[in-house]
C-alpha atoms as a PDB file:
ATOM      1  CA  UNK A   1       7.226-181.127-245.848  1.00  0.00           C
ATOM      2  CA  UNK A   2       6.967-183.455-248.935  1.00  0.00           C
ATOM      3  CA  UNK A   3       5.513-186.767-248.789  1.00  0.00           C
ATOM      4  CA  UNK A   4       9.201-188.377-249.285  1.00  0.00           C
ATOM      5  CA  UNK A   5      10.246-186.883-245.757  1.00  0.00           C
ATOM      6  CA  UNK A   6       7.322-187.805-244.236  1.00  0.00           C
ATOM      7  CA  UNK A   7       7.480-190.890-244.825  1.00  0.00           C
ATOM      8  CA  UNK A   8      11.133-191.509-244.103  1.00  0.00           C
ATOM      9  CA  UNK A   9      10.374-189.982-240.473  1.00  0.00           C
ATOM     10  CA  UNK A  10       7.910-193.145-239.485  1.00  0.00           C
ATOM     11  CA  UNK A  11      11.233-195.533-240.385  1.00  0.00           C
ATOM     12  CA  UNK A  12      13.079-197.026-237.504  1.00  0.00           C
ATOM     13  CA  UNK A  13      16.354-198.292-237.665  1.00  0.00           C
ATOM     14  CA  UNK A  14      16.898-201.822-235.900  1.00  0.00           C
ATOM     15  CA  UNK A  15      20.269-203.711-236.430  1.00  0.00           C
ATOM     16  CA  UNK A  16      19.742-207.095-235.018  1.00  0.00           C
ATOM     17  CA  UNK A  17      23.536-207.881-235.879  1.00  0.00           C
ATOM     18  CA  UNK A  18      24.443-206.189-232.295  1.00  0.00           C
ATOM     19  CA  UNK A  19      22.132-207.677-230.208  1.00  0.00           C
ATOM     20  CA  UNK A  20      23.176-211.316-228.468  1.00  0.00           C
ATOM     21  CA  UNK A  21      21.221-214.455-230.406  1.00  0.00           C
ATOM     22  CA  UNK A  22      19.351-215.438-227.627  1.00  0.00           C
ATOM     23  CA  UNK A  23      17.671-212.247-227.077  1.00  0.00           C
ATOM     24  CA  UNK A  24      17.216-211.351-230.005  1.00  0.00           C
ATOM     25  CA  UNK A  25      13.463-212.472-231.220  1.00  0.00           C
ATOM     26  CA  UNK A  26      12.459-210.921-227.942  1.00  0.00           C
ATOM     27  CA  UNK A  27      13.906-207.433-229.213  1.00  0.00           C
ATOM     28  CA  UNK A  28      12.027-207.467-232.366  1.00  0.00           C
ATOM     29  CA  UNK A  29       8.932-208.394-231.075  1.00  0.00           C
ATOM     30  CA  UNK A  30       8.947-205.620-228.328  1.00  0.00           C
ATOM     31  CA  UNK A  31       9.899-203.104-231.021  1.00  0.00           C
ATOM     32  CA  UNK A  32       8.236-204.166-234.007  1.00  0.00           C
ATOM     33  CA  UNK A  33       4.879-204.122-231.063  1.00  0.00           C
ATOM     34  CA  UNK A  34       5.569-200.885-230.057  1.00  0.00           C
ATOM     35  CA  UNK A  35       5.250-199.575-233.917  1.00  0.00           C
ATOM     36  CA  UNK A  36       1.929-197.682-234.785  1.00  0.00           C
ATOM     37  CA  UNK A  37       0.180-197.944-238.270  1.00  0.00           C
ATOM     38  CA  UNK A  38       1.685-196.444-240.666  1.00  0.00           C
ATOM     39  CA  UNK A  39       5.085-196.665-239.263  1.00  0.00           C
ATOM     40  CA  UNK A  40       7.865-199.156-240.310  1.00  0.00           C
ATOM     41  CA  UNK A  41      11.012-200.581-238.757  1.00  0.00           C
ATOM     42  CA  UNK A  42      14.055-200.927-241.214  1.00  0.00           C
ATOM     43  CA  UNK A  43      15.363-204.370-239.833  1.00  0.00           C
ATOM     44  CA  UNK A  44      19.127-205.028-240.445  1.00  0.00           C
ATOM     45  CA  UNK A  45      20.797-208.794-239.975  1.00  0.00           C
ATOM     46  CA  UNK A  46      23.510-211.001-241.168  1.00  0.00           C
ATOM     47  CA  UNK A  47      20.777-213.180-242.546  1.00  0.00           C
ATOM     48  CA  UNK A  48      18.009-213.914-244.008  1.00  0.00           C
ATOM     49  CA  UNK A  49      15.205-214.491-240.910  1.00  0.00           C
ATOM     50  CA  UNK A  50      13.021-216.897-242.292  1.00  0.00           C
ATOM     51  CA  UNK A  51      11.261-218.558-239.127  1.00  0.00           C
ATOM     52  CA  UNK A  52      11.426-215.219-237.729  1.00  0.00           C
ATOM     53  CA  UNK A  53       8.479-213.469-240.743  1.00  0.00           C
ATOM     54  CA  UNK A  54       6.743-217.006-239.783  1.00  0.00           C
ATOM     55  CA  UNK A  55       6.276-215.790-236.145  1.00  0.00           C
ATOM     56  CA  UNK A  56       5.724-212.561-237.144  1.00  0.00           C
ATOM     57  CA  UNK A  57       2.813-213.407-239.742  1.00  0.00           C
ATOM     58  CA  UNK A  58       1.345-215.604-236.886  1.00  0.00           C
ATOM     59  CA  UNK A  59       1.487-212.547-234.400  1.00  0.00           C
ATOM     60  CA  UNK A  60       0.348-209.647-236.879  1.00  0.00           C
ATOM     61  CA  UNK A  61      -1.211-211.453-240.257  1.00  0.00           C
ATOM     62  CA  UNK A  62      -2.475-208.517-242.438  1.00  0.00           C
ATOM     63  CA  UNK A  63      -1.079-205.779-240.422  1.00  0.00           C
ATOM     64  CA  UNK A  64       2.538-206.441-241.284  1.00  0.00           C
ATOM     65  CA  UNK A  65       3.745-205.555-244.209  1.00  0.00           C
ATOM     66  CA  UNK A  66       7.230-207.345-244.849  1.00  0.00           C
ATOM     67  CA  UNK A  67       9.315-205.555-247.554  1.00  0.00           C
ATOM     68  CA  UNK A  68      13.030-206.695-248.829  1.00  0.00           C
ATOM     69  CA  UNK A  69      15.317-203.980-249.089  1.00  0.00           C
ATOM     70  CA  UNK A  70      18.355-205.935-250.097  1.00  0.00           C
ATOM     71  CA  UNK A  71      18.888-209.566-249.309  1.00  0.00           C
ATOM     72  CA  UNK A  72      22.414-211.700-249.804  1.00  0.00           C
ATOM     73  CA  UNK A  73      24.336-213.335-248.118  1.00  0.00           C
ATOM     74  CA  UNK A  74      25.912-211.817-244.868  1.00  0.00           C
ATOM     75  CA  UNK A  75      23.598-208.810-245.759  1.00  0.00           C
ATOM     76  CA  UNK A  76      19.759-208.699-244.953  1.00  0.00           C
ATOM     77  CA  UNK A  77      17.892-205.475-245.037  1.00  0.00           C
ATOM     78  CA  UNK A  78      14.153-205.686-244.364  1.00  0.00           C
ATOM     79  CA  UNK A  79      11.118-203.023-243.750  1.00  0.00           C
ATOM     80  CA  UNK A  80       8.395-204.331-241.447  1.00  0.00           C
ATOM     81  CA  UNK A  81       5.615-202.037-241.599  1.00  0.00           C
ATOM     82  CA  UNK A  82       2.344-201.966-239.307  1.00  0.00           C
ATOM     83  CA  UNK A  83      -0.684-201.340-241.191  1.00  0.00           C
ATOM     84  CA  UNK A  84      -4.781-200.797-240.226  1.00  0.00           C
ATOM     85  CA  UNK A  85      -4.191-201.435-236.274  1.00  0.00           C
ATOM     86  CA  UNK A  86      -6.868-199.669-234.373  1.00  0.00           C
ATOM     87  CA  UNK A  87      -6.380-196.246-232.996  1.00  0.00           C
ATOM     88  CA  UNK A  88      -4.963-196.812-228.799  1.00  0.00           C
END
């Protein structure tokens, strides 16, 4: 399996856009905390979450890795990766 594959198989789709406002934080943080290192959640929303990567960055620091995939208006696409957590 090339490295290209591999990698796509530790990406997890997660379209916020479906999921009711007032649950959504919730959502993330349950599945973005049930990632493992080296795997990576491709986060999908109608905009851009800015408090939401504050929280985030408070809750993981170094271990998250936040990388935009496309980012205008009405269309947000972000990877959240997990990075150097310990072995469970």
């Amino acid at each position: 399996m090339s490295d290209v594959l591999a990698a796509e198989e530790k990406v997890y789709p997660f379209d916020a856009r479906g999921i009711a406002h007032r649950f959504r934080h919730s959502a993330i943080f349950g599945a973005i905390g049930a990632l493992r290192s080296g795997e990576t959640m491709r986060f999908v929303n109608d905009h851009d979450p800015i408090p939401l990567l504050a929280q985030l960055r408070d809750r993981l620091g170094d271990n998250l890795t936040v990388t935009y995939r496309q980012r205008e208006p009405g269309a947000v696409v972000i990877d959240f990766g997990i990075v150097d957590l310990p072995e469970e």
